[in-house]
N, C-alpha and C. Protein backbone atom coordinates (compact mmCIF):
# COMPACT_ATOMS: atom_id res chain seq x y z
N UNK A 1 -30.15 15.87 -28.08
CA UNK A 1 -30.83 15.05 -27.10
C UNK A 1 -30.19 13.68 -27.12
N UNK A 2 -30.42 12.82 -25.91
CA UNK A 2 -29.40 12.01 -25.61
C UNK A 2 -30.17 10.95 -24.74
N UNK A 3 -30.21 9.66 -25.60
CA UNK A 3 -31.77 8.31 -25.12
C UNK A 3 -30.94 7.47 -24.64
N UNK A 4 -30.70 6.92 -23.80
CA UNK A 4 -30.11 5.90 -23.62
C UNK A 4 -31.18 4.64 -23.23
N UNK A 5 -31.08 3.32 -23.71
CA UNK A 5 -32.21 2.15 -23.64
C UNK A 5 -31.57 1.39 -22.53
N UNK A 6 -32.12 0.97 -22.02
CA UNK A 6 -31.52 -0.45 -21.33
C UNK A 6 -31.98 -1.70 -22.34
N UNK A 7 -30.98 -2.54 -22.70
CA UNK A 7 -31.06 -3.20 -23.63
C UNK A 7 -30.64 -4.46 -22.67
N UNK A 8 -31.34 -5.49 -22.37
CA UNK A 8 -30.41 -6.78 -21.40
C UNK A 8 -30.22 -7.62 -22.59
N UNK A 9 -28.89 -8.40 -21.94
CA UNK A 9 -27.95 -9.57 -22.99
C UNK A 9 -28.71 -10.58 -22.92
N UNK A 10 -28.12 -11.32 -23.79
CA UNK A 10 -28.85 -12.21 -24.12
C UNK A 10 -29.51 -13.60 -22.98
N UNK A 11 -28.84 -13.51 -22.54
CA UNK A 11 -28.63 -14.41 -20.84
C UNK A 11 -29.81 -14.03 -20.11
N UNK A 12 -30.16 -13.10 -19.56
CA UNK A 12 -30.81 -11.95 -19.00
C UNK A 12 -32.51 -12.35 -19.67
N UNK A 13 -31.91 -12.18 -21.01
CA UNK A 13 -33.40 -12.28 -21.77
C UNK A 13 -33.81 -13.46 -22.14
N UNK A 14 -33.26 -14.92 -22.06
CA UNK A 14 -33.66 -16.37 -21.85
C UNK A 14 -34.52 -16.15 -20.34
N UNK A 15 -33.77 -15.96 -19.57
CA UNK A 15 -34.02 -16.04 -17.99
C UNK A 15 -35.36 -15.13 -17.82
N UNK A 16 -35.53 -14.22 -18.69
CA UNK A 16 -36.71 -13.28 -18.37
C UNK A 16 -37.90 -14.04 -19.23
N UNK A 17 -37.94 -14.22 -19.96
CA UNK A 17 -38.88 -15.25 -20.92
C UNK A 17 -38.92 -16.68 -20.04
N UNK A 18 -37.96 -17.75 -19.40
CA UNK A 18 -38.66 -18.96 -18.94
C UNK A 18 -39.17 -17.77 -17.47
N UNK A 19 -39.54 -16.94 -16.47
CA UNK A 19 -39.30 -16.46 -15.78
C UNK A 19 -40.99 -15.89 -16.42
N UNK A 20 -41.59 -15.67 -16.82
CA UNK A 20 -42.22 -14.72 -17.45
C UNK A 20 -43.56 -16.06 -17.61
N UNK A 21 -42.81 -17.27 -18.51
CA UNK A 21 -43.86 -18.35 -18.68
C UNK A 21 -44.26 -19.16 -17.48
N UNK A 22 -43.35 -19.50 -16.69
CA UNK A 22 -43.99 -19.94 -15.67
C UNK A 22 -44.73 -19.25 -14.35
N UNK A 23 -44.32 -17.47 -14.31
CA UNK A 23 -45.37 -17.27 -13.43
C UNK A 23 -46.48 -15.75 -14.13
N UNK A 24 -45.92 -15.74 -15.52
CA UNK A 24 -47.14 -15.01 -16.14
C UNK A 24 -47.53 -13.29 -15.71
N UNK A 25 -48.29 -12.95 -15.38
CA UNK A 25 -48.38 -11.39 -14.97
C UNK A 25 -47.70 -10.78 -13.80
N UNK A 26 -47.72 -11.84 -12.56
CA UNK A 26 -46.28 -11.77 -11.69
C UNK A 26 -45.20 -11.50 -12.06
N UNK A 27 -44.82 -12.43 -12.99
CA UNK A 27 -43.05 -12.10 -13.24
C UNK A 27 -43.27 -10.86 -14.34
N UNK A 28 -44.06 -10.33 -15.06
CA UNK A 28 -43.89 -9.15 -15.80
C UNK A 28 -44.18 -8.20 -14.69
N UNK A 29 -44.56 -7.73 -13.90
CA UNK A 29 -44.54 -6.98 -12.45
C UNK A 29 -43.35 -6.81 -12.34
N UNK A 30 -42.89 -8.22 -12.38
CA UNK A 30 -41.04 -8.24 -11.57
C UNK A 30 -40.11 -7.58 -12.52
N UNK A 31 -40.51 -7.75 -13.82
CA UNK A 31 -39.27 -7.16 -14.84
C UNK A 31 -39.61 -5.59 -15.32
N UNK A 32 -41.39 -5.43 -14.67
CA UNK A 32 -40.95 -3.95 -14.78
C UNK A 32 -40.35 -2.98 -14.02
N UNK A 33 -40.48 -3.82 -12.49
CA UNK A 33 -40.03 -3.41 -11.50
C UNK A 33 -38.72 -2.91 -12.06
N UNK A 34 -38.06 -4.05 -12.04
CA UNK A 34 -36.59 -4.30 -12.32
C UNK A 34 -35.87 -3.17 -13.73
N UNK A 35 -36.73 -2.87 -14.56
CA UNK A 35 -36.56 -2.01 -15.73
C UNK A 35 -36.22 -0.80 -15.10
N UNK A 36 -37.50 -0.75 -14.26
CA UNK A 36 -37.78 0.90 -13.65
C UNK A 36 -36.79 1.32 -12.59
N UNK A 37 -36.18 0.63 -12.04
CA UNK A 37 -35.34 0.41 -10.63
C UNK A 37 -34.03 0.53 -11.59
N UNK A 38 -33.90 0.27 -12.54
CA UNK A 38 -32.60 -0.07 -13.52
C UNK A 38 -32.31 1.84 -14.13
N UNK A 39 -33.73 2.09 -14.85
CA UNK A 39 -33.38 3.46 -15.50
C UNK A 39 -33.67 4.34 -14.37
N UNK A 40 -33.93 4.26 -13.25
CA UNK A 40 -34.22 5.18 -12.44
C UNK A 40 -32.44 5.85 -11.82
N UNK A 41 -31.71 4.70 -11.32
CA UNK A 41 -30.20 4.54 -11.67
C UNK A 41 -28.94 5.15 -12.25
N UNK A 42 -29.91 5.48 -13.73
CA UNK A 42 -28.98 5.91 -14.44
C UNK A 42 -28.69 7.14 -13.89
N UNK A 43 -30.10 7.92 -13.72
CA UNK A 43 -29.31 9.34 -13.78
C UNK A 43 -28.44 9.65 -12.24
N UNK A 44 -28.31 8.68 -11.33
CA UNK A 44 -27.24 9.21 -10.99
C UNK A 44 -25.95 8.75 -11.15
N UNK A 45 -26.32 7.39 -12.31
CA UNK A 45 -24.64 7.24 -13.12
C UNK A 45 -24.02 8.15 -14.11
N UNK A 46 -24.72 8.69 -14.51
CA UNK A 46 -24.66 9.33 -15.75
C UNK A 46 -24.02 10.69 -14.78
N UNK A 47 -24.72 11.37 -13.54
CA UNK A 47 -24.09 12.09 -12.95
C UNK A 47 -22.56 11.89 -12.76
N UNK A 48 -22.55 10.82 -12.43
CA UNK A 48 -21.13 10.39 -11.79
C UNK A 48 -20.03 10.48 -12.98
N UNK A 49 -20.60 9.96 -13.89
CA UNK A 49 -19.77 9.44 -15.48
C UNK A 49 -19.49 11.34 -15.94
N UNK A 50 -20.04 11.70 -15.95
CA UNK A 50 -20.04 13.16 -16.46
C UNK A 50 -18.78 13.90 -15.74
N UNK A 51 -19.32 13.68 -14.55
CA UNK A 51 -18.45 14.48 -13.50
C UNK A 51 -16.92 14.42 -13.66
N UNK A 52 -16.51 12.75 -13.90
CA UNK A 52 -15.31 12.20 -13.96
C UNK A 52 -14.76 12.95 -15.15
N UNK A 53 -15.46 12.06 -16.32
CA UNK A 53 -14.96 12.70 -17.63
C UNK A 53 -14.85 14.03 -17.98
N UNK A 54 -15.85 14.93 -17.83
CA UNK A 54 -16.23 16.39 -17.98
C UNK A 54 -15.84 17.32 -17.13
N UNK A 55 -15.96 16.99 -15.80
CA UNK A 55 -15.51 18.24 -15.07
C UNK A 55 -16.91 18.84 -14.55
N UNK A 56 -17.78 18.13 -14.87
CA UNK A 56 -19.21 19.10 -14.79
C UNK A 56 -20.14 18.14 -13.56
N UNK A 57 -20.40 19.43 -12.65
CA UNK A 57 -21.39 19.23 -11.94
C UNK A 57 -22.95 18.35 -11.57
N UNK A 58 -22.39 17.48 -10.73
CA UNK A 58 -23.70 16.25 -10.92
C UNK A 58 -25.27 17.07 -10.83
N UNK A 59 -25.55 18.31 -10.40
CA UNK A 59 -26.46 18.94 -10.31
C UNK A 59 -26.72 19.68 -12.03
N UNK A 60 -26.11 20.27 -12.92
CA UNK A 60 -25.87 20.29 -14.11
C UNK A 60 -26.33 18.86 -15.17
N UNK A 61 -25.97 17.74 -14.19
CA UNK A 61 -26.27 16.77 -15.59
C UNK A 61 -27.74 15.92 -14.76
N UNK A 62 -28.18 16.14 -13.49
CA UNK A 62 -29.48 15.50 -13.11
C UNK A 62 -30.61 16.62 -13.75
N UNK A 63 -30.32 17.85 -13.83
CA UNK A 63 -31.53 18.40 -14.31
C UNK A 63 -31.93 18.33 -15.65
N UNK A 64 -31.26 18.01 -16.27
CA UNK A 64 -31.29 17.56 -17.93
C UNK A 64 -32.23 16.49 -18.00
N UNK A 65 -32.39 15.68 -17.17
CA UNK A 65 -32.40 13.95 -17.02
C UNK A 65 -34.04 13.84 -17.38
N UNK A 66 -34.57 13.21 -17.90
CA UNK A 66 -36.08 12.39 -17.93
C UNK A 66 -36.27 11.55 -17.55
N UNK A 67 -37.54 10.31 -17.52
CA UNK A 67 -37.45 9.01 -18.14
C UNK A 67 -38.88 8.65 -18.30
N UNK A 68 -38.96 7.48 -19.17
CA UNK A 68 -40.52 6.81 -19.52
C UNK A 68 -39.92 5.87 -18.86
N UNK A 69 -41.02 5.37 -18.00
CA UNK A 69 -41.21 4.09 -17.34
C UNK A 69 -41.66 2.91 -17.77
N UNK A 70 -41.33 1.56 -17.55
CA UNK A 70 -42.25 0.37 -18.05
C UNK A 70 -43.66 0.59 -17.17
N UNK A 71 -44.58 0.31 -18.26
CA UNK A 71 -45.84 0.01 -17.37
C UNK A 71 -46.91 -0.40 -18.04
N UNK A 72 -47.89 -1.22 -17.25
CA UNK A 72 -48.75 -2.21 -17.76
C UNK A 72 -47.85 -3.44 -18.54
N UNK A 73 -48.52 -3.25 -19.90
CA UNK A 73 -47.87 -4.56 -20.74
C UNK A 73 -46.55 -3.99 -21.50
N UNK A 74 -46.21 -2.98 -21.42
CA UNK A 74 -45.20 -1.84 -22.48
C UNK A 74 -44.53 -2.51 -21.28
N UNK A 75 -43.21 -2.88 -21.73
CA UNK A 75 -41.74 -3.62 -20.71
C UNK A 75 -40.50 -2.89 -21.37
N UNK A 76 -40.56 -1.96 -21.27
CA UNK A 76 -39.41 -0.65 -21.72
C UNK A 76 -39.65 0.43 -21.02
N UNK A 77 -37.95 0.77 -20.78
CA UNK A 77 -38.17 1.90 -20.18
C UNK A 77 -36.48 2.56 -20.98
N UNK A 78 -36.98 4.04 -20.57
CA UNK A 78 -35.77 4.99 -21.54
C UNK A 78 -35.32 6.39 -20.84
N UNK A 79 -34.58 6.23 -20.33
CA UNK A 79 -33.65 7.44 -19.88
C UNK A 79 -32.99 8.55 -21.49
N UNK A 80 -33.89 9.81 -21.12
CA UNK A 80 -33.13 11.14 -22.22
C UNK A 80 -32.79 12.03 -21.09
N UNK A 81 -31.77 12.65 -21.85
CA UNK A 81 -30.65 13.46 -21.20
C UNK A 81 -31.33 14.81 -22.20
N UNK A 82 -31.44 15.85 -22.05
CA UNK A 82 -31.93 17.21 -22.96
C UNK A 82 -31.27 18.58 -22.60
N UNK A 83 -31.02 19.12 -23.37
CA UNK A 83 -30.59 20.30 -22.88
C UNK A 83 -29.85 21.47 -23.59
N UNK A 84 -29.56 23.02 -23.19
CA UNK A 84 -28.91 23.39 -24.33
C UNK A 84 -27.10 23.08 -23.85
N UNK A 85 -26.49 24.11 -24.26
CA UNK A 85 -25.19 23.75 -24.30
C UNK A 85 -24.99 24.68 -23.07
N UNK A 86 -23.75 23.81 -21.89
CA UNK A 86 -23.40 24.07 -20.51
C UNK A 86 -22.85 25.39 -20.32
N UNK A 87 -22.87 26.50 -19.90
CA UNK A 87 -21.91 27.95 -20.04
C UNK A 87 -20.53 27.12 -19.29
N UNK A 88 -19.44 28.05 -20.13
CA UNK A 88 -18.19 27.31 -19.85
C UNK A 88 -17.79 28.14 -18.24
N UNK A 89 -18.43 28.52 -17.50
CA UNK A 89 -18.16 29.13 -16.29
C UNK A 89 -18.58 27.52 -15.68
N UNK A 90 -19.47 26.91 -15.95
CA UNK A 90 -19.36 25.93 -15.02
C UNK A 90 -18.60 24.67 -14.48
N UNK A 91 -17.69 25.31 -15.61
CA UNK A 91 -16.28 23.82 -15.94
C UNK A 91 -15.33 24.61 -14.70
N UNK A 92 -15.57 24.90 -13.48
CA UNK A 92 -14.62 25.03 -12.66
C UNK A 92 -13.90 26.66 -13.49
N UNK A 93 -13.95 27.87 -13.55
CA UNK A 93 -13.43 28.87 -13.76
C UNK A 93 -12.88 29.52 -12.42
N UNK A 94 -11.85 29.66 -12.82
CA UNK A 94 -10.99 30.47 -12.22
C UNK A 94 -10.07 31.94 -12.87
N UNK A 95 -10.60 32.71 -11.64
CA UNK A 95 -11.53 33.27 -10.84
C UNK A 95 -12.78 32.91 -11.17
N UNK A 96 -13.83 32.60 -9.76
CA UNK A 96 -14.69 32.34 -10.22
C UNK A 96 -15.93 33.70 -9.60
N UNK A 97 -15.32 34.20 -9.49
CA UNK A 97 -16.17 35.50 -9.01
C UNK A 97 -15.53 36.62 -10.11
N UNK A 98 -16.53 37.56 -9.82
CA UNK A 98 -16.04 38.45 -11.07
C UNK A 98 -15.31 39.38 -10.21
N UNK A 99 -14.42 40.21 -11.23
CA UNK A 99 -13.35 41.09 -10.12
C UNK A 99 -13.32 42.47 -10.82
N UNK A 100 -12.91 43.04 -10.06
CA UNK A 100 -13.27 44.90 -10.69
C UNK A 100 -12.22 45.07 -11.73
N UNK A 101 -10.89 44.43 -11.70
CA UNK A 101 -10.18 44.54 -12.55
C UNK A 101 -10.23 43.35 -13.84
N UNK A 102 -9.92 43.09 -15.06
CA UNK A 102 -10.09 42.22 -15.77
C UNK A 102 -8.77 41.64 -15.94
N UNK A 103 -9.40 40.45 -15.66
CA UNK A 103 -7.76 39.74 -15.99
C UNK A 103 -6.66 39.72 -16.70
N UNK A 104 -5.44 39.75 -16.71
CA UNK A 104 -4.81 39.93 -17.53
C UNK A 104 -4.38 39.36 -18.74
N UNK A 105 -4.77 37.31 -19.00
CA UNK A 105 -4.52 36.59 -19.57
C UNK A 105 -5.72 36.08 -19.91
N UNK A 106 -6.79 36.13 -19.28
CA UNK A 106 -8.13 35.84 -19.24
C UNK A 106 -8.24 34.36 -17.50
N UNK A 107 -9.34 33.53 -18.18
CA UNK A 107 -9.94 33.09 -16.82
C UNK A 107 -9.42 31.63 -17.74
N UNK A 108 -8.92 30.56 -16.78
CA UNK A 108 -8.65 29.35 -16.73
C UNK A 108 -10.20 28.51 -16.72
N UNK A 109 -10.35 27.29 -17.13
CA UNK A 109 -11.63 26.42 -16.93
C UNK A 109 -10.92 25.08 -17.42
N UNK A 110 -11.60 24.02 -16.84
CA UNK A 110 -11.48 22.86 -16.93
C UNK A 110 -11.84 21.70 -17.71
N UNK A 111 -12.00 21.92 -18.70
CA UNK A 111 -13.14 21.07 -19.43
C UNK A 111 -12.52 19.32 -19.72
N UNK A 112 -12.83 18.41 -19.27
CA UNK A 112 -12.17 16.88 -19.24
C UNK A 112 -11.06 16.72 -18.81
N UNK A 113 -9.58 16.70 -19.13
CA UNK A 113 -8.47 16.49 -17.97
C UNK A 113 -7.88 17.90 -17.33
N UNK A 114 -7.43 18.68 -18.16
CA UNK A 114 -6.19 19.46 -18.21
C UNK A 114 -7.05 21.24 -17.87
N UNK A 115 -6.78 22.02 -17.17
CA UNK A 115 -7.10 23.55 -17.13
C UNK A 115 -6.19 24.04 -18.21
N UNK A 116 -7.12 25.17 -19.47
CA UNK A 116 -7.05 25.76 -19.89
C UNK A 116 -7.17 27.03 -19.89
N UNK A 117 -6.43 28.16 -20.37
CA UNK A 117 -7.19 29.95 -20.10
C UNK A 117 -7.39 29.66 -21.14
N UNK A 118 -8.19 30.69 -21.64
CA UNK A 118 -9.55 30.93 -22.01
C UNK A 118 -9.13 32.62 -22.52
N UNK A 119 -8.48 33.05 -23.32
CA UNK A 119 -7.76 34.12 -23.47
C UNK A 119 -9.19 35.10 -23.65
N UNK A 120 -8.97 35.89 -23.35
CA UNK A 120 -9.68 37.51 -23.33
C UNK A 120 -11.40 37.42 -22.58
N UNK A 121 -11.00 36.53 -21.83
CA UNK A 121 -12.35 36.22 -21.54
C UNK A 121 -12.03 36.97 -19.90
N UNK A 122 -13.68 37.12 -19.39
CA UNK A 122 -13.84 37.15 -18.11
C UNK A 122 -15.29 36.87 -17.00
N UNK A 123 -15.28 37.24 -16.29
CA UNK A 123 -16.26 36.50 -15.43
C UNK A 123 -16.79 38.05 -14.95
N UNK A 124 -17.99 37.92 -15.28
CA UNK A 124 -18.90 39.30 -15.24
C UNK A 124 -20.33 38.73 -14.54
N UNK A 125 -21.09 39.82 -14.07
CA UNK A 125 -22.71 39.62 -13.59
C UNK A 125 -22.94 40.31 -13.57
N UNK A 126 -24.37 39.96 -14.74
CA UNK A 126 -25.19 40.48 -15.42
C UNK A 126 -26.28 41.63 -14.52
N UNK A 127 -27.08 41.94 -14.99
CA UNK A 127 -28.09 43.14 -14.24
C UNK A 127 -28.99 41.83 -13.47
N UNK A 128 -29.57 41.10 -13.98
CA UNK A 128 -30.38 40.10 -14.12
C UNK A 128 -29.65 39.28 -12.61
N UNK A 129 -28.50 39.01 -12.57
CA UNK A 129 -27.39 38.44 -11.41
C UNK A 129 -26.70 37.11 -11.88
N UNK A 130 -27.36 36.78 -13.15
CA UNK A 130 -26.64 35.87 -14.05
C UNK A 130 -25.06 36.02 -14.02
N UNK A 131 -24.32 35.17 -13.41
CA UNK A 131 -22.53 35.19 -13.68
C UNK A 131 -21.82 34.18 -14.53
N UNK A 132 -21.59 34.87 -15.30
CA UNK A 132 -20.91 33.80 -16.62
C UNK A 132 -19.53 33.96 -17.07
N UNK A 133 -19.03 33.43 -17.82
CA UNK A 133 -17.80 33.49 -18.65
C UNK A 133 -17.91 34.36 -19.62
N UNK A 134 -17.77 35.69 -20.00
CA UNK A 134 -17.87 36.50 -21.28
C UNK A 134 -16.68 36.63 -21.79
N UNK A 135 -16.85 37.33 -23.00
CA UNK A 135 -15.50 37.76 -24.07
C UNK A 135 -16.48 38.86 -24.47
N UNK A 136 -15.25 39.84 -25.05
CA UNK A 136 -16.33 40.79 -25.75
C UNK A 136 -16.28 40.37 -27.45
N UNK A 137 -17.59 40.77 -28.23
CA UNK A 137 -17.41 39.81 -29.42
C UNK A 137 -17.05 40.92 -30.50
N UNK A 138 -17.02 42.55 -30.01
CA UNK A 138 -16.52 43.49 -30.85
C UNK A 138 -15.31 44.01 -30.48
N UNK A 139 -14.96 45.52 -31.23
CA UNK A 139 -13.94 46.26 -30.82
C UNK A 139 -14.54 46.82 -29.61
N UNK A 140 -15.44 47.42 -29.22
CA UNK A 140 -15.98 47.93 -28.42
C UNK A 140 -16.29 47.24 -27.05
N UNK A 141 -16.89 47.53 -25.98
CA UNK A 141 -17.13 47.22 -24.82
C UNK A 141 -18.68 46.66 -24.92
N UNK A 142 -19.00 46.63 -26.07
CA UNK A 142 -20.31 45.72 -25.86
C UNK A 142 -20.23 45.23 -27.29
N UNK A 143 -21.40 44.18 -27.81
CA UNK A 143 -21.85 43.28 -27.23
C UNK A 143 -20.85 42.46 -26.67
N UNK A 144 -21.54 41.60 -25.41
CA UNK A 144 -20.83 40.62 -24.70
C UNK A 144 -21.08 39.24 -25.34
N UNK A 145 -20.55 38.24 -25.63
CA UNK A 145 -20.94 37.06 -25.96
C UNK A 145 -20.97 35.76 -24.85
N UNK A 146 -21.20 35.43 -24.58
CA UNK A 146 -21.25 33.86 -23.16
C UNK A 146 -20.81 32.85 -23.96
N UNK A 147 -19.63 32.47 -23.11
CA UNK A 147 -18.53 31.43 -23.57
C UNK A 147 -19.63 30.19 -23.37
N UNK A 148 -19.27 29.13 -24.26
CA UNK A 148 -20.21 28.07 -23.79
C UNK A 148 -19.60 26.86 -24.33
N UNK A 149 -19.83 25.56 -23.46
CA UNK A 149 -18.88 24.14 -23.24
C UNK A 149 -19.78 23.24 -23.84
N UNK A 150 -19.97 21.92 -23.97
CA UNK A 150 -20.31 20.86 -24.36
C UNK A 150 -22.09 20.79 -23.72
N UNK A 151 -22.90 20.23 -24.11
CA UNK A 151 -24.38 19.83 -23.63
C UNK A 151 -24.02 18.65 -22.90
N UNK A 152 -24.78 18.20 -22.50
CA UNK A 152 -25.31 17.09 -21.07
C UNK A 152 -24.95 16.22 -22.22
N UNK A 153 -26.11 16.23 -23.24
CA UNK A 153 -26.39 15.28 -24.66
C UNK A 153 -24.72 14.64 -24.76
N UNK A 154 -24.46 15.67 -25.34
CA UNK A 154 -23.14 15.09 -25.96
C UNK A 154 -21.80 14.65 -24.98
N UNK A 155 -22.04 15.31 -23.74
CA UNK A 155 -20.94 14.67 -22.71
C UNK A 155 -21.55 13.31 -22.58
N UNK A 156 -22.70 12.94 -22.54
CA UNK A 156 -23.04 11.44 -22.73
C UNK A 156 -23.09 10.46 -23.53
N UNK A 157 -22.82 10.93 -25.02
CA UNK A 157 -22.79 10.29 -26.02
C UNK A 157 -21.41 9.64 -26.43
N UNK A 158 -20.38 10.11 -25.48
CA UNK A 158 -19.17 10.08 -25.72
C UNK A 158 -18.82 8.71 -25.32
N UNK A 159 -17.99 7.61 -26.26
CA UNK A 159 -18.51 6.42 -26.34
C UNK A 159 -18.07 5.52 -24.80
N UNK A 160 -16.87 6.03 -24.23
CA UNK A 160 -16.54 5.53 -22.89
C UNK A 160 -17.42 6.18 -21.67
N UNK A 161 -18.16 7.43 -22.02
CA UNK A 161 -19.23 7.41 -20.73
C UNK A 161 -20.88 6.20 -21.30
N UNK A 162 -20.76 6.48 -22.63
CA UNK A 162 -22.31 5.36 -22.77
C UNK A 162 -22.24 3.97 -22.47
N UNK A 163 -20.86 3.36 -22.91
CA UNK A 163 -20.52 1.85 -22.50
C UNK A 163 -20.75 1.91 -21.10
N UNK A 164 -19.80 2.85 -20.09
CA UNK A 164 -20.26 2.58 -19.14
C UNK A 164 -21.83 2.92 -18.32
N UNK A 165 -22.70 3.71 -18.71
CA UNK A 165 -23.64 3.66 -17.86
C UNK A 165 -24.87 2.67 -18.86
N UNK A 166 -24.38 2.12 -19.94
CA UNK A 166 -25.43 0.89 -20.67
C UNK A 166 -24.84 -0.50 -19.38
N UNK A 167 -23.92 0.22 -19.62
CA UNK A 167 -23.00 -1.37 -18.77
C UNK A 167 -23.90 -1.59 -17.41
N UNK A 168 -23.78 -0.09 -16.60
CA UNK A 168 -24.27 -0.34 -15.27
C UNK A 168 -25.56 0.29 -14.80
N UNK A 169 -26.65 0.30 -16.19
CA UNK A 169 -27.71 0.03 -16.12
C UNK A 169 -28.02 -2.01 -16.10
N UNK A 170 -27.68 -1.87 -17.14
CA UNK A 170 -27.48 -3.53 -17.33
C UNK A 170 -26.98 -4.33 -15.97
N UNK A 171 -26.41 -4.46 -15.55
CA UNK A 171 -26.00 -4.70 -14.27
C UNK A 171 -27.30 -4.38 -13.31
N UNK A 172 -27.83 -3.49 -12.94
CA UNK A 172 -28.44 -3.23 -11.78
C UNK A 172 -29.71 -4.27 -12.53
N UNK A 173 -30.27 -3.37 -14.08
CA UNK A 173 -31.59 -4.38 -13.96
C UNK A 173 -31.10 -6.63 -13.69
N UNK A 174 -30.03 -6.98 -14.20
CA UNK A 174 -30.16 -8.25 -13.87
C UNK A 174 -30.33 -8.51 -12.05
N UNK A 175 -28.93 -7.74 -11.42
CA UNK A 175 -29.68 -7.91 -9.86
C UNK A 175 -30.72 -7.50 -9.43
N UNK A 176 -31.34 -6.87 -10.06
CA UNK A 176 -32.43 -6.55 -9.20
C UNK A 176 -33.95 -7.87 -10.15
N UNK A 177 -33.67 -8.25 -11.06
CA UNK A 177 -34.40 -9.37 -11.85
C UNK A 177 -34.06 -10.76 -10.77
N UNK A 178 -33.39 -10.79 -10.50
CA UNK A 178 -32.57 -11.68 -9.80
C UNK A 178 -33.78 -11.73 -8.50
N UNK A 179 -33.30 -10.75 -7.61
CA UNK A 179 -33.97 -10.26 -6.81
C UNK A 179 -35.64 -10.25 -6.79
N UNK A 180 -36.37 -9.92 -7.76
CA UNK A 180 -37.66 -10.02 -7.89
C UNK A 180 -38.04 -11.56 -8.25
N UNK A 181 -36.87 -12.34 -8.64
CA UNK A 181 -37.29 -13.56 -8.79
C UNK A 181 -37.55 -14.54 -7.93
N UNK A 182 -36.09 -14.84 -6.86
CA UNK A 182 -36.40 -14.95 -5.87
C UNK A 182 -37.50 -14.51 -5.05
N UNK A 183 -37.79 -13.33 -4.77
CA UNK A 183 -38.97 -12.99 -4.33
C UNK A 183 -40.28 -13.81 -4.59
N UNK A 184 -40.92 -13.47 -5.73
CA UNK A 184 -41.61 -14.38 -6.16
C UNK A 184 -41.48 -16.16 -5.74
N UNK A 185 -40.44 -16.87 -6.16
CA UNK A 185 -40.44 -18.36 -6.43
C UNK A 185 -40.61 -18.42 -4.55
N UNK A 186 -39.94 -17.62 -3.34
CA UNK A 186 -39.93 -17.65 -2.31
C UNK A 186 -41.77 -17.56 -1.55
N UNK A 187 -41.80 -16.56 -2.34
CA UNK A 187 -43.81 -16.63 -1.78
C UNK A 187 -44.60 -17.39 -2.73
N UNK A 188 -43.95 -18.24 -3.45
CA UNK A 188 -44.54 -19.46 -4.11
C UNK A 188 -45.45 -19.45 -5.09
N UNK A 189 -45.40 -18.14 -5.86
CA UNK A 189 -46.04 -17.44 -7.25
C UNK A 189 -47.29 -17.26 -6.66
N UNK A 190 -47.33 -16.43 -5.52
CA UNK A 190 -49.23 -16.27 -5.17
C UNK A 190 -49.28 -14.64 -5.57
């Protein structure tokens, strides 16, 4: 499992404290706003960040996604990522349909830059209509085993996708703090 906080710098958090004293339960409105508007965000950065790095489907890494919201006097909010581990059919396999004959080298997949085969493997569907990446895991023609790639968790933990979506969580909550402030000082703290 995979938490990411919005944590604001230090700048951010002077400005939210004098911001906070002079208009009191208003401006905590504004910074939960701004929290919630911030982690709400992520998950479709975290989509994006995945996609780039991983190879994996922004629909794959939004269903993983949670979040706790700020609310009332609690001024935190937390984006988790959950999930088990991705079947490696979804890293782009090729062939990606299953074929009456079995491949000869096995099936290619993509996992972060470069396509790899994937030796003795193939792309089968199940009774169920489940289509995956298999290998067989005996001498025999059964059992089948399901090839399987990286979790949501850990494609996010990876330290150049977390810098960036701490980064551009961080970012959205200051503009949008920004934004609720103005607001406020504009309708004259009523």
């Amino acid at each position: 499992m995979s938490v990411l906080q919005v944590s604001i710098s230090d700048k951010d958090s002077e400005r939210a404290e004098m911001f906070l004293k002079s208009f009191g339960n208003q401006a905590k409105g504004a910074v939960r706003k701004s929290l919630n508007r911030a982690i709400t965000g992520v998950k479709m950065d975290a989509a994006r960040e995945a996609g780039k790095a991983y190879n994996v489907k922004p629909a794959d890494v939004i269903k993983t996604f949670s979040n706790s919201k700020a609310s009332g006097n609690r001024l935190k909010a937390t984006a988790t990522f959950s999930g088990k581990r991705t079947p490696l059919y979804r890293f782009g396999a090729k062939p990606a349909r299953p074929t009456k004959r079995r491949p000869k080298v096995g099936v290619s997949v993509q996992v972060k830059a470069s396509r790899k085969v994937v030796r003795g493997s193939f792309v089968a569907r199940m009774k169920s209509g489940h289509v995956s990446l298999f290998e067989r895991s005996g001498a025999h023609r059964l059992p089948l085993r399901e090839l399987e790639g990286p979790a949501v968790p850990q494609m996010l933990n990876n330290q150049g996708v977390r810098e960036k979506l701490q980064g551009s969580a961080a970012n959205r909550f200051s503009k949008n703090l920004d934004h609720e402030m103005n607001y406020l000082i504009q309708k004259g703290g009523k």
